[in-house]
N, C-alpha and C. Protein backbone atom coordinates (compact mmCIF):
# COMPACT_ATOMS: atom_id res chain seq x y z
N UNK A 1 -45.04 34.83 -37.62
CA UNK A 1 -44.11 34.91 -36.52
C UNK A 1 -44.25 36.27 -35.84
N UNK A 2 -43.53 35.95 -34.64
CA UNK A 2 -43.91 37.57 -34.36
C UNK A 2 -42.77 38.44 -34.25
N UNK A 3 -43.18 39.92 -33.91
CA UNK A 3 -42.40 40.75 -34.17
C UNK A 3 -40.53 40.51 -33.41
N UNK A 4 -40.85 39.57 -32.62
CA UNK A 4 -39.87 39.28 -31.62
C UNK A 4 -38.65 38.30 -32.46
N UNK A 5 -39.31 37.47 -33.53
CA UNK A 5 -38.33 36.91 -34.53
C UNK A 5 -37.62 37.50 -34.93
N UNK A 6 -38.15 39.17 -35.64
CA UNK A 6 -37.38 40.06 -36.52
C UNK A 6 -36.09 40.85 -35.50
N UNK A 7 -36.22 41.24 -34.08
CA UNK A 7 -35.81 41.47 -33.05
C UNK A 7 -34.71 40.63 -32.70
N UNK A 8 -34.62 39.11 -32.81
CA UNK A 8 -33.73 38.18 -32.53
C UNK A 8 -33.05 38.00 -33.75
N UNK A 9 -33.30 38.10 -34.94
CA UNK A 9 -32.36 38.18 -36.03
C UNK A 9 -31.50 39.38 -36.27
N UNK A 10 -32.27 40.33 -36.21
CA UNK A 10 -31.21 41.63 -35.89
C UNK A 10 -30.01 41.31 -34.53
N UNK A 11 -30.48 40.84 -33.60
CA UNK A 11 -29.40 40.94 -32.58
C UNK A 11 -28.17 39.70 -32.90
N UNK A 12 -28.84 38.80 -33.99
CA UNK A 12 -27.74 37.59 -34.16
C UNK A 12 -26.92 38.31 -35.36
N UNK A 13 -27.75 39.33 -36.27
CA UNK A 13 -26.84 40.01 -36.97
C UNK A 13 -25.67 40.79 -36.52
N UNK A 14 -25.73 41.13 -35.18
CA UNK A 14 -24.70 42.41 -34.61
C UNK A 14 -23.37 41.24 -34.54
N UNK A 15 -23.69 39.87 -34.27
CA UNK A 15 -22.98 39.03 -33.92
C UNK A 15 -22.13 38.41 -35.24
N UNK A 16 -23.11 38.86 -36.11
CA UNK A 16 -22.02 38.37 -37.51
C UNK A 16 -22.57 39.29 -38.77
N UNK A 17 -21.66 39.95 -38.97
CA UNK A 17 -21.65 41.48 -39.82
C UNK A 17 -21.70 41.27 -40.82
N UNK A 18 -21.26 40.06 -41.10
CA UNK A 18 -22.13 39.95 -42.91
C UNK A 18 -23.07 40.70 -43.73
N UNK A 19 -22.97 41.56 -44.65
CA UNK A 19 -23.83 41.83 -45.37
C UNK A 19 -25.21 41.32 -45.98
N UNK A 20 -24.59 40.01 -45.77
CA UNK A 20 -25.89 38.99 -46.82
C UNK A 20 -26.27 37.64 -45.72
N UNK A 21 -25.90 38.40 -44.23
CA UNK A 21 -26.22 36.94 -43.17
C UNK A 21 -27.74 37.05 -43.11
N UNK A 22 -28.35 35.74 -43.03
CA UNK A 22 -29.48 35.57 -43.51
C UNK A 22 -30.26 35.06 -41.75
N UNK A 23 -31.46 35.22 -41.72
CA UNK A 23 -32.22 34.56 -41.16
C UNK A 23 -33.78 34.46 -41.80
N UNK A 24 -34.35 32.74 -41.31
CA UNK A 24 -36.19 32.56 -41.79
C UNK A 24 -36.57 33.08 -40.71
N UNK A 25 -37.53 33.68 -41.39
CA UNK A 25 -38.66 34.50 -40.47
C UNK A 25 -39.70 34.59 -41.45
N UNK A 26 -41.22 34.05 -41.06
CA UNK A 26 -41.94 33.63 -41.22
C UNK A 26 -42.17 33.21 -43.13
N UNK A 27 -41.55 32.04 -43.08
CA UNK A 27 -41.21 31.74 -44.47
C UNK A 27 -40.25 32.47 -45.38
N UNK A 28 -39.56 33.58 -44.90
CA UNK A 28 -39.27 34.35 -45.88
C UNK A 28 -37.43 34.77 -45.54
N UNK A 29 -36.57 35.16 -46.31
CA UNK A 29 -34.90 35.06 -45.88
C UNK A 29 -35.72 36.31 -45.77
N UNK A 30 -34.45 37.07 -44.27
CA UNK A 30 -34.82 38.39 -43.78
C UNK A 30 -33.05 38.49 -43.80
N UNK A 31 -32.81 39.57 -44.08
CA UNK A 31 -31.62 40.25 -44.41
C UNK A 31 -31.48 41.35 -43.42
N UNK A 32 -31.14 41.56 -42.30
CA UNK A 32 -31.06 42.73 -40.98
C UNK A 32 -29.57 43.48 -41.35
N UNK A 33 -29.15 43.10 -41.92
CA UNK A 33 -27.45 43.99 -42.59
C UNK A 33 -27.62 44.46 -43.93
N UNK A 34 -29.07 43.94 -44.62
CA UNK A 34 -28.31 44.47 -45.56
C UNK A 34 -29.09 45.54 -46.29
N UNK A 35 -28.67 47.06 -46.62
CA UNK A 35 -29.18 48.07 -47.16
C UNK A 35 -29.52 48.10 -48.26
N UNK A 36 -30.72 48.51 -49.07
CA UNK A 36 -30.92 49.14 -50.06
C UNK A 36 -31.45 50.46 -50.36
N UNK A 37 -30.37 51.27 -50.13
CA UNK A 37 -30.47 53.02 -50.70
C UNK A 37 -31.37 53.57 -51.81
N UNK A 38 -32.04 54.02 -51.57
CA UNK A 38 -32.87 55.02 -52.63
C UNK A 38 -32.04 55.78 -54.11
N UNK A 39 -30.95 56.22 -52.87
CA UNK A 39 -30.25 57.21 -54.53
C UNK A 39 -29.49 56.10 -54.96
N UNK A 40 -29.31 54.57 -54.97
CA UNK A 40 -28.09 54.21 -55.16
C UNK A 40 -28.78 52.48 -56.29
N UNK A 41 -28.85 52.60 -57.42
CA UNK A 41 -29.67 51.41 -58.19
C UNK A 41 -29.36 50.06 -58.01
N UNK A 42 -27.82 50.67 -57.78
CA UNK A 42 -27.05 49.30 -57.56
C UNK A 42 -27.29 48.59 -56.34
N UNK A 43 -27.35 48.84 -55.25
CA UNK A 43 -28.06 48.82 -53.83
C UNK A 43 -29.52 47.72 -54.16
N UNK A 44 -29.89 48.03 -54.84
CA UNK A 44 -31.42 47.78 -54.56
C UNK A 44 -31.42 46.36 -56.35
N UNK A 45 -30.55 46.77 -57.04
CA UNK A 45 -30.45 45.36 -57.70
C UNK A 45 -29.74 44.32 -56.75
N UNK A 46 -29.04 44.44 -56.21
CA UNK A 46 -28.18 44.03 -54.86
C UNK A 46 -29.37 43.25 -54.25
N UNK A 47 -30.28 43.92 -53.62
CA UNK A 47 -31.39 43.54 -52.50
C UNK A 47 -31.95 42.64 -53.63
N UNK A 48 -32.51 43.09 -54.06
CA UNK A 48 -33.53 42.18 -54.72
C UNK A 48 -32.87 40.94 -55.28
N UNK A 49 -31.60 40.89 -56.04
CA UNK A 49 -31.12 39.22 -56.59
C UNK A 49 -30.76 38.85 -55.66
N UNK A 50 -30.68 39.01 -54.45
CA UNK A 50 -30.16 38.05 -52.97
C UNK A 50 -31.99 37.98 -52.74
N UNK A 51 -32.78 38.66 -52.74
CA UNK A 51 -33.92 38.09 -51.86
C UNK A 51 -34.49 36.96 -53.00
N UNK A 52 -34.27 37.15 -54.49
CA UNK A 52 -35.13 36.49 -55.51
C UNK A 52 -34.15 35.12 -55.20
N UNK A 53 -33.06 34.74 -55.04
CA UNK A 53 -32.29 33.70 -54.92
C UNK A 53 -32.14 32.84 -53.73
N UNK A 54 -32.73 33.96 -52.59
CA UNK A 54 -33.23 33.00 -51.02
C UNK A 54 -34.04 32.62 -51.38
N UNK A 55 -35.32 33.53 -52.06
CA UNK A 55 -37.03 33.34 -52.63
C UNK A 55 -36.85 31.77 -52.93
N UNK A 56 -35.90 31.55 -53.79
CA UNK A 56 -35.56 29.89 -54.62
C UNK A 56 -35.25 28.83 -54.19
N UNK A 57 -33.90 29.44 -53.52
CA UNK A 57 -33.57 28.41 -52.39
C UNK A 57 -34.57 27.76 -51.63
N UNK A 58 -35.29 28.68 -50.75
CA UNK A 58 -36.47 27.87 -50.11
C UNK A 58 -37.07 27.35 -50.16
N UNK A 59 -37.65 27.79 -51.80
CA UNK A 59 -38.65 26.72 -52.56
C UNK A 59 -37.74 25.64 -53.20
N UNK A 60 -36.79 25.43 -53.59
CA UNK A 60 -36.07 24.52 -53.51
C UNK A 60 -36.34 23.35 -52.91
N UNK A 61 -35.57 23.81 -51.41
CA UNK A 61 -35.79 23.24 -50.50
C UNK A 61 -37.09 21.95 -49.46
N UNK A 62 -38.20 22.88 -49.96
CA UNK A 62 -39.71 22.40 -49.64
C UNK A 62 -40.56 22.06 -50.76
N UNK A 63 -39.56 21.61 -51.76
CA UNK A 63 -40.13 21.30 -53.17
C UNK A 63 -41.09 21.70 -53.57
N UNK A 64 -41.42 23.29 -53.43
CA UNK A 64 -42.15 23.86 -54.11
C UNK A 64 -42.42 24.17 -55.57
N UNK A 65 -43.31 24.16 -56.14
CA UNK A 65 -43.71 24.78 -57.64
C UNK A 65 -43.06 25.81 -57.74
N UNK A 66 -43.73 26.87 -57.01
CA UNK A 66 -43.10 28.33 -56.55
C UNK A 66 -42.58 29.16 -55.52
N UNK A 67 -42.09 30.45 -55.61
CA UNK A 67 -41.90 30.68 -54.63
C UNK A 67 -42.57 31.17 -53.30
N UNK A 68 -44.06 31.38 -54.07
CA UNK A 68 -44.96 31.76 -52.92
C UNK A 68 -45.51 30.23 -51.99
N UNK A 69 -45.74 29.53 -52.59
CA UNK A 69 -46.00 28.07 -51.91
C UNK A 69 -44.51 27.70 -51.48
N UNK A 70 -43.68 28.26 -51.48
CA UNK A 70 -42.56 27.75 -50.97
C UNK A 70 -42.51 28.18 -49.46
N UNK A 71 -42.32 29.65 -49.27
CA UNK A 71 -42.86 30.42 -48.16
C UNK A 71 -43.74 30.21 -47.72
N UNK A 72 -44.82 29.56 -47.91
CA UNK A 72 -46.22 28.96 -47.14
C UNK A 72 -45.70 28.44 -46.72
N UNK A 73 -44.73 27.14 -47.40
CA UNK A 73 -44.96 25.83 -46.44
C UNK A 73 -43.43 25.86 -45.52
N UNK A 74 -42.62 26.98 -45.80
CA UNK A 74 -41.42 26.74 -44.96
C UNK A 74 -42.15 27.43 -43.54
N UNK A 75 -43.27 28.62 -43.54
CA UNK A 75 -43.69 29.42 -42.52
C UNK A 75 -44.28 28.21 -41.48
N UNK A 76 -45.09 27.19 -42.36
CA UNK A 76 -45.70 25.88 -41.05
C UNK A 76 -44.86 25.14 -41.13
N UNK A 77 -43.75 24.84 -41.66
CA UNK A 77 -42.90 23.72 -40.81
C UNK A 77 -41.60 24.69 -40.34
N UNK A 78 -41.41 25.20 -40.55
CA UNK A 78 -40.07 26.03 -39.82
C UNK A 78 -40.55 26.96 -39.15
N UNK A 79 -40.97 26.85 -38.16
CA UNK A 79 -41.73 27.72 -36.88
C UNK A 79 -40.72 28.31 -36.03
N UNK A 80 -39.18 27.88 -36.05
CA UNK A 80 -38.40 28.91 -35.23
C UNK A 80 -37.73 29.20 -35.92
N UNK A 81 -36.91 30.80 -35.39
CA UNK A 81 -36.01 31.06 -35.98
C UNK A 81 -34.97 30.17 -36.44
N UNK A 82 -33.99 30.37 -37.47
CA UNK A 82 -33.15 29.82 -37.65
C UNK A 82 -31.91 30.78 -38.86
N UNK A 83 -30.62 30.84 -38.68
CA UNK A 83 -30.23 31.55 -39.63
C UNK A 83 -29.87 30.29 -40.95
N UNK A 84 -29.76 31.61 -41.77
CA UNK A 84 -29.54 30.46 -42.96
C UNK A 84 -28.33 30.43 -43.67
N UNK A 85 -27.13 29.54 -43.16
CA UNK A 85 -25.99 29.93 -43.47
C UNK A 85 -25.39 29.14 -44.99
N UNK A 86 -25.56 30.08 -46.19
CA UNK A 86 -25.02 28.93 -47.38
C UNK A 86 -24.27 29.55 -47.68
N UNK A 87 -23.32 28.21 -49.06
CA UNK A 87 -22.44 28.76 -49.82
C UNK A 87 -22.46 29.21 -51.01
N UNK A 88 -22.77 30.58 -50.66
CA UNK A 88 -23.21 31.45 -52.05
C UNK A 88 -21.69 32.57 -51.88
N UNK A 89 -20.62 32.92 -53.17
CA UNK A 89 -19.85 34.05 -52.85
C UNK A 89 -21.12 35.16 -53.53
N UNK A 90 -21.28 36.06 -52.80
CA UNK A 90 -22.28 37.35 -52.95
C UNK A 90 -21.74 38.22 -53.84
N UNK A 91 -20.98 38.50 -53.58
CA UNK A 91 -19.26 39.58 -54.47
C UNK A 91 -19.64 39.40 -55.54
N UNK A 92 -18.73 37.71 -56.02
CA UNK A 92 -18.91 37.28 -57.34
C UNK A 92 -20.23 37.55 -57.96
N UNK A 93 -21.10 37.31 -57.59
CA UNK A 93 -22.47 36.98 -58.01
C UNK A 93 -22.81 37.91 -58.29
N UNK A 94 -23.16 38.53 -57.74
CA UNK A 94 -23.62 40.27 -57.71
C UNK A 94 -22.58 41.19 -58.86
N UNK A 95 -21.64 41.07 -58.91
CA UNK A 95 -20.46 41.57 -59.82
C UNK A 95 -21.10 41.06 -61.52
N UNK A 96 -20.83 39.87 -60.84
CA UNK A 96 -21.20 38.94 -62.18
C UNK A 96 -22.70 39.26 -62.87
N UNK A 97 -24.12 39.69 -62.15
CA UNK A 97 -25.44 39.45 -62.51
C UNK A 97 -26.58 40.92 -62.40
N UNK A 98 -25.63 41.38 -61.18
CA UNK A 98 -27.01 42.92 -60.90
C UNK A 98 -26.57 43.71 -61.83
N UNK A 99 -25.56 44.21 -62.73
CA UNK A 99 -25.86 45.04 -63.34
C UNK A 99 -26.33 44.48 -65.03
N UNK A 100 -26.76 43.46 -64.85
CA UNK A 100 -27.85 43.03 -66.43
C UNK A 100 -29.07 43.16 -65.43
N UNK A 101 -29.52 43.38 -64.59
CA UNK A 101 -30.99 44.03 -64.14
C UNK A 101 -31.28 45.09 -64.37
N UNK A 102 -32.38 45.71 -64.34
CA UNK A 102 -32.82 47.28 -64.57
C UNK A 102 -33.77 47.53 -63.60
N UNK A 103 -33.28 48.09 -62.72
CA UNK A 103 -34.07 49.21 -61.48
C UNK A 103 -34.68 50.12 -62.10
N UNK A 104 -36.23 50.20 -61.52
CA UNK A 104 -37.07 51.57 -62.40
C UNK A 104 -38.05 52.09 -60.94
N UNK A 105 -37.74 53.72 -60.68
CA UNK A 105 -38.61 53.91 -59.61
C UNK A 105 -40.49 53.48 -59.95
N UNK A 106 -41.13 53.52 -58.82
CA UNK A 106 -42.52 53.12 -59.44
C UNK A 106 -43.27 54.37 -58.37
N UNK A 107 -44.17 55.07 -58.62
CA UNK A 107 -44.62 56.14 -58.01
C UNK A 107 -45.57 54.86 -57.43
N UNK A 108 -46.19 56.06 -55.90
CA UNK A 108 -47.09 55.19 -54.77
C UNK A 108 -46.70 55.05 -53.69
N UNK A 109 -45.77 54.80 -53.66
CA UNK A 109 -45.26 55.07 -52.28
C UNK A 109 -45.09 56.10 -51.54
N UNK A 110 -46.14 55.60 -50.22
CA UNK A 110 -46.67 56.19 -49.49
C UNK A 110 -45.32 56.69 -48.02
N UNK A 111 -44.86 55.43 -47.97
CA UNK A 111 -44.06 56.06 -46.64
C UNK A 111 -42.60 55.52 -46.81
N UNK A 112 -42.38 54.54 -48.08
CA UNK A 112 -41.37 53.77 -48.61
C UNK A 112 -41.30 54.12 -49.81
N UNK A 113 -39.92 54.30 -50.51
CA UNK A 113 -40.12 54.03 -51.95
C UNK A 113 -40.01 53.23 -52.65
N UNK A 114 -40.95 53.19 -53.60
CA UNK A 114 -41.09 51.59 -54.23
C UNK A 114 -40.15 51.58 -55.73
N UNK A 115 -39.93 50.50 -56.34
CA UNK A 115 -38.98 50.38 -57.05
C UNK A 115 -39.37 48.81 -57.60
N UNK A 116 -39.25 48.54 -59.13
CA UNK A 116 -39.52 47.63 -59.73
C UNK A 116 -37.79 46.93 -60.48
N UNK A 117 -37.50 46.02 -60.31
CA UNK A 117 -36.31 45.13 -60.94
C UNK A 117 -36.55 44.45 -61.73
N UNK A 118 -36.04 44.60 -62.93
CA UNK A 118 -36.36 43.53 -63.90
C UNK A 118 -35.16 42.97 -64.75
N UNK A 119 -35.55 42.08 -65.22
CA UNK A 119 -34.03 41.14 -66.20
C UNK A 119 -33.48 40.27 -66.09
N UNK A 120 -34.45 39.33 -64.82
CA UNK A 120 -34.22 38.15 -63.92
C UNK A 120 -33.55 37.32 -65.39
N UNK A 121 -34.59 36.75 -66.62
CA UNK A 121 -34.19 36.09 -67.26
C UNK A 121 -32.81 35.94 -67.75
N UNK A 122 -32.55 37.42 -67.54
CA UNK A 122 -31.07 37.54 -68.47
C UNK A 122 -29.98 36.70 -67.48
N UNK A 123 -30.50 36.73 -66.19
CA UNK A 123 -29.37 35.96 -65.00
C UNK A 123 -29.91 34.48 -64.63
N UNK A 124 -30.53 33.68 -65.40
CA UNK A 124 -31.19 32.49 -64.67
C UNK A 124 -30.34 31.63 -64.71
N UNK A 125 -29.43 31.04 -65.26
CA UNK A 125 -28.67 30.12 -65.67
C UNK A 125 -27.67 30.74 -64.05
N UNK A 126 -27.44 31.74 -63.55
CA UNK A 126 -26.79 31.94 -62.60
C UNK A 126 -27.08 32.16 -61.32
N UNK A 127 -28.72 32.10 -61.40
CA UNK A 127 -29.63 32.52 -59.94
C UNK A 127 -29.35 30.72 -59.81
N UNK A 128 -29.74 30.21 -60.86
CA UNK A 128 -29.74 28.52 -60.54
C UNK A 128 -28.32 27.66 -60.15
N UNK A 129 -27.59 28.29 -61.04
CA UNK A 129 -26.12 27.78 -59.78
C UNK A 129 -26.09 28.41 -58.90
N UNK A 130 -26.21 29.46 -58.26
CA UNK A 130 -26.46 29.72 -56.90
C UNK A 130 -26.88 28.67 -56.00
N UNK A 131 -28.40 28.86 -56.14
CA UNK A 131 -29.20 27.82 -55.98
C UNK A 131 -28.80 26.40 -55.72
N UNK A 132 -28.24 25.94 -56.57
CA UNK A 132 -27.57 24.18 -56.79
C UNK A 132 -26.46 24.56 -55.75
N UNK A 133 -25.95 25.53 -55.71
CA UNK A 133 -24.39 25.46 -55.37
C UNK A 133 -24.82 25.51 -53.41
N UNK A 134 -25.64 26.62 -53.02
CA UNK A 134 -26.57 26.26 -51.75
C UNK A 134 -26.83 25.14 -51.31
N UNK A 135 -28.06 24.34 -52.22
CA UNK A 135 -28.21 23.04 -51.92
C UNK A 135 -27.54 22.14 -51.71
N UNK A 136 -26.54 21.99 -52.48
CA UNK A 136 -25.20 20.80 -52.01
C UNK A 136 -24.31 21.66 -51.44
N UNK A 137 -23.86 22.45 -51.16
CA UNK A 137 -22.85 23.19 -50.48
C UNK A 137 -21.78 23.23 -51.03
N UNK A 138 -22.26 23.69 -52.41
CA UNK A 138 -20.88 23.70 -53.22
C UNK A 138 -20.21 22.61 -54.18
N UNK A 139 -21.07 21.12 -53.90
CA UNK A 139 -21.14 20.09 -54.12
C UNK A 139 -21.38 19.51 -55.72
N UNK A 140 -20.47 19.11 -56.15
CA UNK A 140 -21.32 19.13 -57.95
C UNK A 140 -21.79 17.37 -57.93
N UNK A 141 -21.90 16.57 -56.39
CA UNK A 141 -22.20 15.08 -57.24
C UNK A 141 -23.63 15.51 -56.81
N UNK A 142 -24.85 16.19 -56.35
CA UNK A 142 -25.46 15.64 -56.14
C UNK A 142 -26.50 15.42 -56.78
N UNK A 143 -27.88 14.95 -56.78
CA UNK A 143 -29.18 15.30 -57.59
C UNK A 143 -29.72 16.36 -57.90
N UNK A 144 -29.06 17.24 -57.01
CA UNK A 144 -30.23 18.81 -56.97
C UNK A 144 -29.71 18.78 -58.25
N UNK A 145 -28.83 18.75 -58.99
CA UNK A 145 -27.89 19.78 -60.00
C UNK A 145 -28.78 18.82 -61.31
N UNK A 146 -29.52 17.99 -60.99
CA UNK A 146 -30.07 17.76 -62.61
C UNK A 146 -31.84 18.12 -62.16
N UNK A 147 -31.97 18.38 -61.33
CA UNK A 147 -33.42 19.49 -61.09
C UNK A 147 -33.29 20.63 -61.71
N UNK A 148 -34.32 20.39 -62.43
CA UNK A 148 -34.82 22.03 -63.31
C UNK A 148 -35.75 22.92 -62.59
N UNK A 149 -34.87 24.05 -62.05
CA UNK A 149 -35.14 24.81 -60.92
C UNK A 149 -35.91 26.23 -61.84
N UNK A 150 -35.16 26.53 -63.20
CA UNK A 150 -35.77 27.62 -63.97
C UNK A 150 -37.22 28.13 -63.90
N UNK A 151 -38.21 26.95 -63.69
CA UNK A 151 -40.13 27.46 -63.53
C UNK A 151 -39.44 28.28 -62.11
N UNK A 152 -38.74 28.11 -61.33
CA UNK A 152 -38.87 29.01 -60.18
C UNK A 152 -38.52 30.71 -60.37
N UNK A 153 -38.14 30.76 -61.77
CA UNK A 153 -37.40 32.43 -61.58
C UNK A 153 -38.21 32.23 -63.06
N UNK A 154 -39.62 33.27 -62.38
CA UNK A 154 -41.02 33.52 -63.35
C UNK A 154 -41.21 34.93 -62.67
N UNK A 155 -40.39 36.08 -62.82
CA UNK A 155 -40.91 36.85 -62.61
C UNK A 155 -40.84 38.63 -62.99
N UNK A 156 -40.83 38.18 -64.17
CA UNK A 156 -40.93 38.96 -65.00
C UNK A 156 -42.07 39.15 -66.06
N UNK A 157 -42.83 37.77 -65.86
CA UNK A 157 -43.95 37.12 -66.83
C UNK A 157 -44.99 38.47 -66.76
């Protein structure tokens, strides 16, 4: 997509201040509100279990294996923008799951600093109700909820 996607999601962000308002852009949830600080660990476990839990959703969604073939195939069939509005509470979740992660700086970074998250496993049972709870919208009759979504949160392997 081009740079003009990332441009139009920022400006739909000014329009709704959400922290965790989402838009696809080129296969991938793009987050234009939401910060992750350098001095701040919590920040950046923050970023990362909202991007690893869009990562899912999507592949979810496009019945992917994973999450990288998930993002392939949402980038050729979802060719326009679109925001992605689910029912995830972020608060709860985040309260409930980023601090069993462990943020570790990673030297290399050149003009960004890079930073490694790990401990996904310890939260899967809760990245996946997320997940389920997205897909049906909160919904407990439907099918998603007996899909075994777990091969999707592999990344710690």
């Amino acid at each position: 997509m081009a740079p003009s996607d990332y441009i139009q999601s920022r400006d739909l962000a000014t329009q709704n201040n959400g922290r965790f308002y989402t838009t696809l852009v080129d296969g991938r949830s793009y987050f234009p509100n939401l910060t992750a600080i350098a001095s701040d660990p919590a920040s950046i476990r923050d970023a990362a279990l909202a991007s690893v839990i869009l990562s899912i959703y999507i592949a979810a969604t496009h019945d992917a294996s994973d999450v990288d073939t998930g993002a392939t195939l949402a980038a050729k069939e979802d060719d326009e923008l679109k925001p992605m509005a689910l029912s995830i509470d972020w608060e709860s979740l985040l309260k409930e799951s980023s601090a069993l992660l462990t943020c570790t700086k990673v030297t290399g970074g050149i003009t960004n600093a890079l930073f490694r998250v790990s401990g996904f496993e310890k939260v899967t049972a809760t990245i996946i109700a997320a997940v389920v709870g997205a897909l049906t919208n909160g919904s407990t009759s439907s099918s998603s909820s007996v899909i075994d979504y777990s091969p999707l949160v592999d990344f710690d392997s």
